[in-house]
C-alpha atoms as a PDB file:
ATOM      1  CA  UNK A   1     126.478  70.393 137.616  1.00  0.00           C
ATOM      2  CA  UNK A   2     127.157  66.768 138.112  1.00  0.00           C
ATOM      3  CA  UNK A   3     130.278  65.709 136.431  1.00  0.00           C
ATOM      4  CA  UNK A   4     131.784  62.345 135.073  1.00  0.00           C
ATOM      5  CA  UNK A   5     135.400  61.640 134.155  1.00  0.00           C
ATOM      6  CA  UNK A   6     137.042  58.825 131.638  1.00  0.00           C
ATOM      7  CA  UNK A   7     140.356  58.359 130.538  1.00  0.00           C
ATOM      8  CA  UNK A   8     142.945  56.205 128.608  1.00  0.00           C
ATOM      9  CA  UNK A   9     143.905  54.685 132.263  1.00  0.00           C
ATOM     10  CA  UNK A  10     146.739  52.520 130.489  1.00  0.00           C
ATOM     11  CA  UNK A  11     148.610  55.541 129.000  1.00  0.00           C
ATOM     12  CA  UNK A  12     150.722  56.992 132.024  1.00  0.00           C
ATOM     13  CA  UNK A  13     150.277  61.139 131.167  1.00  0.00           C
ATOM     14  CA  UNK A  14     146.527  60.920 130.595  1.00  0.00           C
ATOM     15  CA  UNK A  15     145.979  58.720 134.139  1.00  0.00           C
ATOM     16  CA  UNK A  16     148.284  61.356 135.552  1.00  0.00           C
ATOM     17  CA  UNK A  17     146.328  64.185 134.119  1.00  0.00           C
ATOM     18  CA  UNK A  18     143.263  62.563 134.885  1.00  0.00           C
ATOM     19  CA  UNK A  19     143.703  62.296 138.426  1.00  0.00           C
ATOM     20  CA  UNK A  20     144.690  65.864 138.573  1.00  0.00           C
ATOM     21  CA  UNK A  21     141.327  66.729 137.064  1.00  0.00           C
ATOM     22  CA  UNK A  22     139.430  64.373 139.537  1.00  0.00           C
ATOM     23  CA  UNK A  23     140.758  66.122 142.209  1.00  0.00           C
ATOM     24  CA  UNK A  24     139.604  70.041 140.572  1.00  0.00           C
ATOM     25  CA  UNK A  25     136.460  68.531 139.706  1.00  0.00           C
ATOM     26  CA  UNK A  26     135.696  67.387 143.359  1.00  0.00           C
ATOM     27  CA  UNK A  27     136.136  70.658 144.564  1.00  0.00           C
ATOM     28  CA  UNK A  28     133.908  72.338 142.664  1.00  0.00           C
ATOM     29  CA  UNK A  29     131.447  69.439 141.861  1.00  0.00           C
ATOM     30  CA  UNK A  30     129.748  66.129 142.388  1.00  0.00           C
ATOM     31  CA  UNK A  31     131.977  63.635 139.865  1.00  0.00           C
ATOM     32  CA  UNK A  32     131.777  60.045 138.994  1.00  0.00           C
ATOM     33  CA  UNK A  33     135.019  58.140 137.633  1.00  0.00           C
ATOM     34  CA  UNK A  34     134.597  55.354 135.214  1.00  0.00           C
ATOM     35  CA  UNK A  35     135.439  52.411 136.684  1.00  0.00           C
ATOM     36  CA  UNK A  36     138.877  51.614 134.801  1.00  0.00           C
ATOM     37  CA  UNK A  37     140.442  54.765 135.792  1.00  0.00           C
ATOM     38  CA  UNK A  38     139.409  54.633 139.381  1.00  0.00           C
ATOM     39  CA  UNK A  39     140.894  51.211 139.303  1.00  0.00           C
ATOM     40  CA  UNK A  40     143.907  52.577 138.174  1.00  0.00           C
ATOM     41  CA  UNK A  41     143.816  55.967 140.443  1.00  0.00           C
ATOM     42  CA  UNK A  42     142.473  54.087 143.334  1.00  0.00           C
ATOM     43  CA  UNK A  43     139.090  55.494 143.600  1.00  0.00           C
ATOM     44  CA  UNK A  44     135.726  53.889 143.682  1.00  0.00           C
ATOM     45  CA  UNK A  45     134.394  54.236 140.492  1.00  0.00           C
ATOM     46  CA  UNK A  46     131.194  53.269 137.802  1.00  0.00           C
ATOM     47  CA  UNK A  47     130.511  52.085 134.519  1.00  0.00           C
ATOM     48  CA  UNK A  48     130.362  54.324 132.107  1.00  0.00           C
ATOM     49  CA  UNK A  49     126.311  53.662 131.765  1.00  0.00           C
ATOM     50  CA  UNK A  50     126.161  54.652 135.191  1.00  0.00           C
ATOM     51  CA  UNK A  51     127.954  57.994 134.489  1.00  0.00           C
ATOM     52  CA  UNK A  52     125.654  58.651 131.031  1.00  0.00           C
ATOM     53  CA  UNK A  53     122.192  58.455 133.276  1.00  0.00           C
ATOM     54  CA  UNK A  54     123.584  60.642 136.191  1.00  0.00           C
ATOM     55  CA  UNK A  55     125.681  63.267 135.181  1.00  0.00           C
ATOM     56  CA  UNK A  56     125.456  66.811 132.755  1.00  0.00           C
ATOM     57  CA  UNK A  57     128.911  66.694 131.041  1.00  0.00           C
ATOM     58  CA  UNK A  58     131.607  64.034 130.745  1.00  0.00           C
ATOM     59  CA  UNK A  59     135.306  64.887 130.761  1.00  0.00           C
ATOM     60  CA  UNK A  60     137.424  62.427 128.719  1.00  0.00           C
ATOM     61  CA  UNK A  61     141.175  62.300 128.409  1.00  0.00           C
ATOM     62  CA  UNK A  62     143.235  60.661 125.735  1.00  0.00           C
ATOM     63  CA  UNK A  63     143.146  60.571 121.696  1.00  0.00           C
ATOM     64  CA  UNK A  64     140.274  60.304 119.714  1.00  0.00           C
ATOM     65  CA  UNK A  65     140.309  56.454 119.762  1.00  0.00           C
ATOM     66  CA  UNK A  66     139.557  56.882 123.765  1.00  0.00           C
ATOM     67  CA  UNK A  67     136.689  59.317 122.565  1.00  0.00           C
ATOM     68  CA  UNK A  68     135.020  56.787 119.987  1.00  0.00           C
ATOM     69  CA  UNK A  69     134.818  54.197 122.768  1.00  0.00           C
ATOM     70  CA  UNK A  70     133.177  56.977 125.673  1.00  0.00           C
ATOM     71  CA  UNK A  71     130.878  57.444 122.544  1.00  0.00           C
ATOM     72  CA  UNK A  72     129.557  53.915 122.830  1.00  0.00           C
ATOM     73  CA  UNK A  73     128.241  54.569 125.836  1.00  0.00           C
ATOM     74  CA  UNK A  74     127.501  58.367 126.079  1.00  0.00           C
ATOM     75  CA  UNK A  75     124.918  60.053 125.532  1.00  0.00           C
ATOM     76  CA  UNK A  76     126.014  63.325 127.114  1.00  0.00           C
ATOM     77  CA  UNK A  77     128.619  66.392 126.594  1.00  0.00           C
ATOM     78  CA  UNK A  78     131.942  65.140 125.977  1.00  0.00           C
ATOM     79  CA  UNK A  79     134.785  67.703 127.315  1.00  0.00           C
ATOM     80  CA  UNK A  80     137.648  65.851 125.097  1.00  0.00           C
ATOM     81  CA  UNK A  81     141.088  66.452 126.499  1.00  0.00           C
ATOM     82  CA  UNK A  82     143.792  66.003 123.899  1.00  0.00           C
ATOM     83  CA  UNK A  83     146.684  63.269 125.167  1.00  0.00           C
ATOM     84  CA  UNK A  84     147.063  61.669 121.542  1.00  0.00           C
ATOM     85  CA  UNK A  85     149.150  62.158 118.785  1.00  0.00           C
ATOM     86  CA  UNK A  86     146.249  63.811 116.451  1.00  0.00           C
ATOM     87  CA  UNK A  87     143.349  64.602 118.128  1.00  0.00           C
ATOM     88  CA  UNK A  88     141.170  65.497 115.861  1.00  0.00           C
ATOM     89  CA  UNK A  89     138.073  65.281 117.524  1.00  0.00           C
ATOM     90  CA  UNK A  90     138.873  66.553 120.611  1.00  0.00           C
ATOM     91  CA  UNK A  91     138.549  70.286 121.870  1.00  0.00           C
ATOM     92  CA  UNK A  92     141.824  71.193 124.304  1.00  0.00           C
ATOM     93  CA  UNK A  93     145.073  70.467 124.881  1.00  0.00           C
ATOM     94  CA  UNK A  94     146.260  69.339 128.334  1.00  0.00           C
ATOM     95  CA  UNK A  95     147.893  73.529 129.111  1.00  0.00           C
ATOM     96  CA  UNK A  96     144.402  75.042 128.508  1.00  0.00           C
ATOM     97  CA  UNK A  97     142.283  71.744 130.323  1.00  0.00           C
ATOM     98  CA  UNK A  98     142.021  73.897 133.631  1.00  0.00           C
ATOM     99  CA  UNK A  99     140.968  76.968 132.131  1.00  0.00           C
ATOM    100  CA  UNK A 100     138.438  74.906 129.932  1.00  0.00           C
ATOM    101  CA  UNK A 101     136.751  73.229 132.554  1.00  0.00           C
ATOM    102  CA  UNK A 102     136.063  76.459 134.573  1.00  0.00           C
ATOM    103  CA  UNK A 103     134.180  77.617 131.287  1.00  0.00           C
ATOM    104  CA  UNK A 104     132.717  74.290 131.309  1.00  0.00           C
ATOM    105  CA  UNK A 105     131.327  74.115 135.163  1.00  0.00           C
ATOM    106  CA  UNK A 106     130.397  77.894 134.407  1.00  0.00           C
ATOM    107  CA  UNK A 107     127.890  77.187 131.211  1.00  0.00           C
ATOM    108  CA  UNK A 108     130.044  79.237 128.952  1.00  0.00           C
ATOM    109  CA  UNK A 109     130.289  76.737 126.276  1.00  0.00           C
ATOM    110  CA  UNK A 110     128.148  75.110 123.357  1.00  0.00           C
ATOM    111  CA  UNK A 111     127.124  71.895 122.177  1.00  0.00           C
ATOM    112  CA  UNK A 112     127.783  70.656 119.296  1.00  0.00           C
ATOM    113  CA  UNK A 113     125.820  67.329 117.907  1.00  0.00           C
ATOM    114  CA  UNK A 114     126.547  65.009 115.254  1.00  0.00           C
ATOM    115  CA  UNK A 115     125.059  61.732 113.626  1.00  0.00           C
ATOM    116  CA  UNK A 116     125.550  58.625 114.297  1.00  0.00           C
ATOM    117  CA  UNK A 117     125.415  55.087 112.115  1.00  0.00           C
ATOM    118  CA  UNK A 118     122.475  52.531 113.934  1.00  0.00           C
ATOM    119  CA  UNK A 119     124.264  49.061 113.021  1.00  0.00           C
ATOM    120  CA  UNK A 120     122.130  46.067 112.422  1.00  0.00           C
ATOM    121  CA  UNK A 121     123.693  42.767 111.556  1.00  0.00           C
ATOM    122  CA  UNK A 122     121.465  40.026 110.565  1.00  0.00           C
ATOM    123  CA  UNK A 123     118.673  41.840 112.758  1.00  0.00           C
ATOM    124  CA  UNK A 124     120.369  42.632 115.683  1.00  0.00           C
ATOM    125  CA  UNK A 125     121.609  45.646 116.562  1.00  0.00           C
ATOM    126  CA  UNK A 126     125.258  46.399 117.734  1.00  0.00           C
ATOM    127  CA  UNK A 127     126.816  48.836 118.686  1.00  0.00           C
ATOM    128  CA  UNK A 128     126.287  52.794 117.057  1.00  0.00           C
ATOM    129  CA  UNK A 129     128.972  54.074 114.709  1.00  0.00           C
ATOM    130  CA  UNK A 130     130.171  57.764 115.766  1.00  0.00           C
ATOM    131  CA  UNK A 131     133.041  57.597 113.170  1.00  0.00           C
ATOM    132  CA  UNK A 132     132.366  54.543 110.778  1.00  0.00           C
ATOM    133  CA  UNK A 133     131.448  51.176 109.853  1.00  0.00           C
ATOM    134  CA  UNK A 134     133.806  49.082 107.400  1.00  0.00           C
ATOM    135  CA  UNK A 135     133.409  45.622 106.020  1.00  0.00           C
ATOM    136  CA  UNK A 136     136.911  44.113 104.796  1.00  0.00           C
ATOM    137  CA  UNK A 137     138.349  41.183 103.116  1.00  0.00           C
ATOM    138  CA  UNK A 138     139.678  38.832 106.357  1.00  0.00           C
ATOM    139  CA  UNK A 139     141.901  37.108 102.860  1.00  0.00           C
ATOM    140  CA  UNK A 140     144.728  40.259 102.301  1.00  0.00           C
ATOM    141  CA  UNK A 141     145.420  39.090  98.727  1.00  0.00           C
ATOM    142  CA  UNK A 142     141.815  38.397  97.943  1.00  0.00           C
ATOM    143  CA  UNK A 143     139.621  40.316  96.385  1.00  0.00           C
ATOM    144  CA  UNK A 144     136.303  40.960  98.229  1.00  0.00           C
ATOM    145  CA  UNK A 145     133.221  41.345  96.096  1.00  0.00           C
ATOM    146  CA  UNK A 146     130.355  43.670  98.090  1.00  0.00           C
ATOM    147  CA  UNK A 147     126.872  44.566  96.940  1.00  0.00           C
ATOM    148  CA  UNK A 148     125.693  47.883  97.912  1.00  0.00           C
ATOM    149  CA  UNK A 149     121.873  48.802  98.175  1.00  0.00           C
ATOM    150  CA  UNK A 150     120.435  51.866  99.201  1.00  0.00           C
ATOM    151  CA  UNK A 151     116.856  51.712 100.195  1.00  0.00           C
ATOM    152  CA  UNK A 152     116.656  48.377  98.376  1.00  0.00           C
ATOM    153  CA  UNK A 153     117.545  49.542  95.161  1.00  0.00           C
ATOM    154  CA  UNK A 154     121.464  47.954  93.693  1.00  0.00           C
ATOM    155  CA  UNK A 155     123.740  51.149  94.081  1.00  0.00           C
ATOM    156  CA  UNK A 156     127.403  49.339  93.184  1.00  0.00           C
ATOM    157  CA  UNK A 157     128.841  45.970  92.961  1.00  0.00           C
ATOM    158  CA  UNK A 158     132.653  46.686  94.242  1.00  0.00           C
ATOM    159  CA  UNK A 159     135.655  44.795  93.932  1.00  0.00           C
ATOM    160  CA  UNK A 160     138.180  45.542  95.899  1.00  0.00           C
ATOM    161  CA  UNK A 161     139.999  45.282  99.454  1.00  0.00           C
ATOM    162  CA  UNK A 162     136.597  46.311 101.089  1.00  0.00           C
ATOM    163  CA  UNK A 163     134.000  49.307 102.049  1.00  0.00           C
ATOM    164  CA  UNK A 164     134.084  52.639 104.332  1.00  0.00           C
ATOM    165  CA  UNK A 165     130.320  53.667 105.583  1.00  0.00           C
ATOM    166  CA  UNK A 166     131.496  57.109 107.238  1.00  0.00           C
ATOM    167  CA  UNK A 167     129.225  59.332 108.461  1.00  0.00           C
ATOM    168  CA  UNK A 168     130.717  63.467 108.439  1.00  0.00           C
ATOM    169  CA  UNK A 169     132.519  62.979 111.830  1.00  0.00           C
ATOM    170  CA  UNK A 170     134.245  59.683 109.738  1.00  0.00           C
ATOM    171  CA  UNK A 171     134.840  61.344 106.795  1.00  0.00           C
ATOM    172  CA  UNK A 172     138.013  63.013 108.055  1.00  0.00           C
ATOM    173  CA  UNK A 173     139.243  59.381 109.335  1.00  0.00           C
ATOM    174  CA  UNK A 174     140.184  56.118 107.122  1.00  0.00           C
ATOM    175  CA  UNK A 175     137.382  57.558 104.412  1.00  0.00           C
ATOM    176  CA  UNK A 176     139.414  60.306 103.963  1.00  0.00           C
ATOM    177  CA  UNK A 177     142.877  58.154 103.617  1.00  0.00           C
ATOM    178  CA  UNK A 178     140.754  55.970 100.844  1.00  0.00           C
ATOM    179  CA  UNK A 179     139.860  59.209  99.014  1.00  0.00           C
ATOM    180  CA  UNK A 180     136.699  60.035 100.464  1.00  0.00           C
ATOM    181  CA  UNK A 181     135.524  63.826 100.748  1.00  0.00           C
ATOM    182  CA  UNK A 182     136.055  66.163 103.849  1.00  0.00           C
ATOM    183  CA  UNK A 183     131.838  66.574 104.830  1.00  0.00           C
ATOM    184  CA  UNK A 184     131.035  69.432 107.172  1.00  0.00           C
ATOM    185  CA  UNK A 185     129.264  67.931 110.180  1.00  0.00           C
ATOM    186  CA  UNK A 186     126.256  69.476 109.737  1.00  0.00           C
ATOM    187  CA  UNK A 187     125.554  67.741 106.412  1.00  0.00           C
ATOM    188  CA  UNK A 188     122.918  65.080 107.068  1.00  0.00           C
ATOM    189  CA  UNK A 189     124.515  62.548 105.104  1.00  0.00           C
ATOM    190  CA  UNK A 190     126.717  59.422 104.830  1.00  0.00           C
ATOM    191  CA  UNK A 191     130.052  58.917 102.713  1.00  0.00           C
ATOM    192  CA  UNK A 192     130.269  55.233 101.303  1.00  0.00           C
ATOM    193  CA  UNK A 193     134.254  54.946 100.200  1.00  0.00           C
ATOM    194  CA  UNK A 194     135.598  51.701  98.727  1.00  0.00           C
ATOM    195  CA  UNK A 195     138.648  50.371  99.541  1.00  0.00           C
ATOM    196  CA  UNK A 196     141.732  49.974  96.983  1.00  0.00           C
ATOM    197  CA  UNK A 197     138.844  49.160  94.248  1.00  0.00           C
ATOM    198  CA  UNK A 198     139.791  46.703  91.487  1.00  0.00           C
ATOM    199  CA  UNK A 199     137.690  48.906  88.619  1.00  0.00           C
ATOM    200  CA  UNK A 200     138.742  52.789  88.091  1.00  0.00           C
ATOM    201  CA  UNK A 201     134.724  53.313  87.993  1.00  0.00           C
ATOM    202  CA  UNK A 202     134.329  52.740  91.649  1.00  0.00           C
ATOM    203  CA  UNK A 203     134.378  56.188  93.822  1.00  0.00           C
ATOM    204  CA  UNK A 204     132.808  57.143  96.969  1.00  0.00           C
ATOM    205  CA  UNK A 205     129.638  58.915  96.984  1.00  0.00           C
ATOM    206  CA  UNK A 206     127.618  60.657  99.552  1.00  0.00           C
ATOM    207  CA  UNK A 207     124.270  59.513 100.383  1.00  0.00           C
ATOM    208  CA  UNK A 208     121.171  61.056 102.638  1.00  0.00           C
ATOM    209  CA  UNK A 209     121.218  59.975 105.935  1.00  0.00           C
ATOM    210  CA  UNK A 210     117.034  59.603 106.190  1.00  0.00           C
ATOM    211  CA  UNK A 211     118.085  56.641 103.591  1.00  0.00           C
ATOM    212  CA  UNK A 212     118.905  52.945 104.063  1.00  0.00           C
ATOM    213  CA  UNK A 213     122.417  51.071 103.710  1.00  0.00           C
ATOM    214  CA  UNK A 214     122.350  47.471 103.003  1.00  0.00           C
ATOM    215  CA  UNK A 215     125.529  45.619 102.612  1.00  0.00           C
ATOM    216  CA  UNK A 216     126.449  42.278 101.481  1.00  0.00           C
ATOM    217  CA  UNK A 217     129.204  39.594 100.487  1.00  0.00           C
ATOM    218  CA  UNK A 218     128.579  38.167  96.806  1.00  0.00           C
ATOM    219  CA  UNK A 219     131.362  36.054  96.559  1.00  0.00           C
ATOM    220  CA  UNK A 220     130.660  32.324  97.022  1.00  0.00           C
ATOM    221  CA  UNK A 221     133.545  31.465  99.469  1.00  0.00           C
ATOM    222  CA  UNK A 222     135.158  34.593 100.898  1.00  0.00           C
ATOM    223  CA  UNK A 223     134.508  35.575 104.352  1.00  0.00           C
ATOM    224  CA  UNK A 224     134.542  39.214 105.892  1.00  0.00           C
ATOM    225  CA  UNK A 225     135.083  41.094 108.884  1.00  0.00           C
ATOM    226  CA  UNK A 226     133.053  43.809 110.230  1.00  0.00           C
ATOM    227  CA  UNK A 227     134.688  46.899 112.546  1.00  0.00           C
ATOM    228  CA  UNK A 228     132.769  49.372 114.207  1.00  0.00           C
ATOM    229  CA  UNK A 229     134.318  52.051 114.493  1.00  0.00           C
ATOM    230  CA  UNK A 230     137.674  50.124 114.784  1.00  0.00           C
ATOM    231  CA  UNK A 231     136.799  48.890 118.002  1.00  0.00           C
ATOM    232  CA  UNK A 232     134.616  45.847 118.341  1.00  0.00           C
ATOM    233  CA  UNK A 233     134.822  43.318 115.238  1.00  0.00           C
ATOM    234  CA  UNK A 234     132.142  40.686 113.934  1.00  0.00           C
ATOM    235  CA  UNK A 235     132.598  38.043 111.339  1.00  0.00           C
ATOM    236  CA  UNK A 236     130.687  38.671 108.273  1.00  0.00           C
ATOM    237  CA  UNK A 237     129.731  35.252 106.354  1.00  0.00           C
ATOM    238  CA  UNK A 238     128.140  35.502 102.853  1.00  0.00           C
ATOM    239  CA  UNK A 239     124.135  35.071 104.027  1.00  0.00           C
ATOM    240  CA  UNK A 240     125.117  37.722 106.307  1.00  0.00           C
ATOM    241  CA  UNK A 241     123.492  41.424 106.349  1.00  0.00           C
ATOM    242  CA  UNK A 242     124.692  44.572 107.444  1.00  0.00           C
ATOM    243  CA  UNK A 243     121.683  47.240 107.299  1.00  0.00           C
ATOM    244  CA  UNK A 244     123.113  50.993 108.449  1.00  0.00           C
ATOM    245  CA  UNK A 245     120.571  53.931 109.177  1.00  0.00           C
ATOM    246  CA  UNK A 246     120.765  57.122 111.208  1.00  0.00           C
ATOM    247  CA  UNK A 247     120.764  56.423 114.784  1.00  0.00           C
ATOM    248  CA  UNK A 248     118.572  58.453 117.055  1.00  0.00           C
ATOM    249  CA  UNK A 249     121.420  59.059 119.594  1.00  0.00           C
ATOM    250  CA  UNK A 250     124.080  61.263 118.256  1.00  0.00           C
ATOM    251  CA  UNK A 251     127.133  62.475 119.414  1.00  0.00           C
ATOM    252  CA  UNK A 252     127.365  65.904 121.658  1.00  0.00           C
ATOM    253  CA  UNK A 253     130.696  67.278 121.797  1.00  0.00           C
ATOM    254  CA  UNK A 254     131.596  70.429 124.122  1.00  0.00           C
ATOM    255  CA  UNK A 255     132.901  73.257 122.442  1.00  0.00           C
ATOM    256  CA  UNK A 256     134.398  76.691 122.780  1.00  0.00           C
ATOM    257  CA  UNK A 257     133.890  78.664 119.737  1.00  0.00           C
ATOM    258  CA  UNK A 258     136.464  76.836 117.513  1.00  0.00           C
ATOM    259  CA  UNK A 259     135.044  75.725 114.124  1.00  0.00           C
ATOM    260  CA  UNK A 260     135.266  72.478 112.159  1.00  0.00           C
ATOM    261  CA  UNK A 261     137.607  74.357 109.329  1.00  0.00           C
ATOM    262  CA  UNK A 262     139.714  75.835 111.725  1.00  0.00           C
ATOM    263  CA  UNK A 263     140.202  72.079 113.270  1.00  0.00           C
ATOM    264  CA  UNK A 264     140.692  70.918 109.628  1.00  0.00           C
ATOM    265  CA  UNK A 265     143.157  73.679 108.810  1.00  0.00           C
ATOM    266  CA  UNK A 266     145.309  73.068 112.510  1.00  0.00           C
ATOM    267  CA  UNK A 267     145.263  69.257 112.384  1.00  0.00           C
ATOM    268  CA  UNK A 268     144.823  67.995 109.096  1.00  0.00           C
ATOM    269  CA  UNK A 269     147.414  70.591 106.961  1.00  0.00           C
ATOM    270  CA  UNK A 270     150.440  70.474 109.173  1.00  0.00           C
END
């Protein structure tokens, strides 16, 4: 098995953690190191497109904001080593990340895959959405008014601070802190969520995922800012489009037996 390793290199526990990995990992396997930590760990390293054509499983260390941007790029296993405050995502904590990767280099694990949000702005396609896509006022005490069509048709004209597209991974992220529901991730489905809506009528719904988003600024003057998955950001003008479908990469997390309601229950209720 042919290994790759990414980290949060700027946070000084995961790089230390990380390196102590590296060094298990070499001993046992072949293992590529993303070019940022090897920087910092001084080690010759790759991008992480490198690492998702050539190796089996990738090892990342940090919080689930260091997972969403391995996700970007990775198409493969992702061993997720908790260094974060929440973690939600992820599958063990830095005692048990030993133990876990001897399961892991010995098959004894699962795969678990989830959905992902294809982007398309104005036709061209950015980056995929593990977690979510959300268009927001750039105007904090102006209210943003969106049009939302699925598969063409008018679904909601919202008023209001802005939209969540989440798909079930995103739905216990900022959908859930706008009131969104908690959707198993094996639901084939998307959660649109507005934010801090101006009329009481406005409430998130859940749409199929074989359907078509289509997204777009009615007011005359007010301009918009588009995240993706809170990582890279793209002004949104009013002629602009934002057209969200199901991607045809997904998201492949390792896993050891724990459940997504046992994660809920452990990280979301304490």
């Amino acid at each position: 098995m042919k290994c790759g390793l990414y980290c949060r290199s700027n946070a000084k526990y995961a790089l230390r953690l990380s390196k102590e990995i590296y060094s298990f990992l070499k001993k046992e396997e072949e293992v590529l190191a993303e070019k940022g930590f090897a920087k910092a760990a001084g080690l010759e390293g790759v991008s992480l497109k490198q690492i998702n054509k050539e190796v089996d499983v990738v090892a990342v260390v940090g919080g689930d904001g260091t997972l969403l941007r391995a996700l970007q790029e990775i198409d493969k296993p992702l061993f997720a080593v908790n260094t974060g405050e929440l973690g939600f995502l992820t599958e063990v904590e830095p005692k048990y990340v030993f133990e876990g990767l001897k399961r892991v280099l010995e098959g004894k694990y699962q795969i678990e895959e989830r959905i992902k949000l294809k982007v398309m702005l104005d036709k061209k396609r950015l980056q995929d959405a593990a977690n979510e896509v959300t268009l927001h006022s750039t105007q904090t005490t102006r209210i943003l008014d969106l049009e939302v069509k699925v598969e063409g048709e008018l679904a909601e004209k919202i008023k209001g601070d802005g939209l969540i597209v989440a798909t079930p991974t995103g739905s216990t992220g900022y959908a859930l802190s706008v009131g969104a529901p908690v959707v198993d991730p094996g639901v084939d489905a998307f959660i649109i969520a507005p934010i801090a809506p101006f009329r009481l009528s406005s409430r998130p719904f859940v749409v199929p995922s074989s359907k078509k988003i289509q997204l777009q600024i009615s007011h005359p003057s007010l301009n918009a800012q588009l995240a993706v998955d809170d990582i890279q950001r793209y002004d949104i003008k009013r002629e602009s489009e934002v057209v969200l479908t199901k991607s045809e990469r997904k998201a492949r997390f390792v896993r050891f037996g724990s459940s997504f309601y046992q994660r809920v229950r452990h990280k979301l209720t304490r």
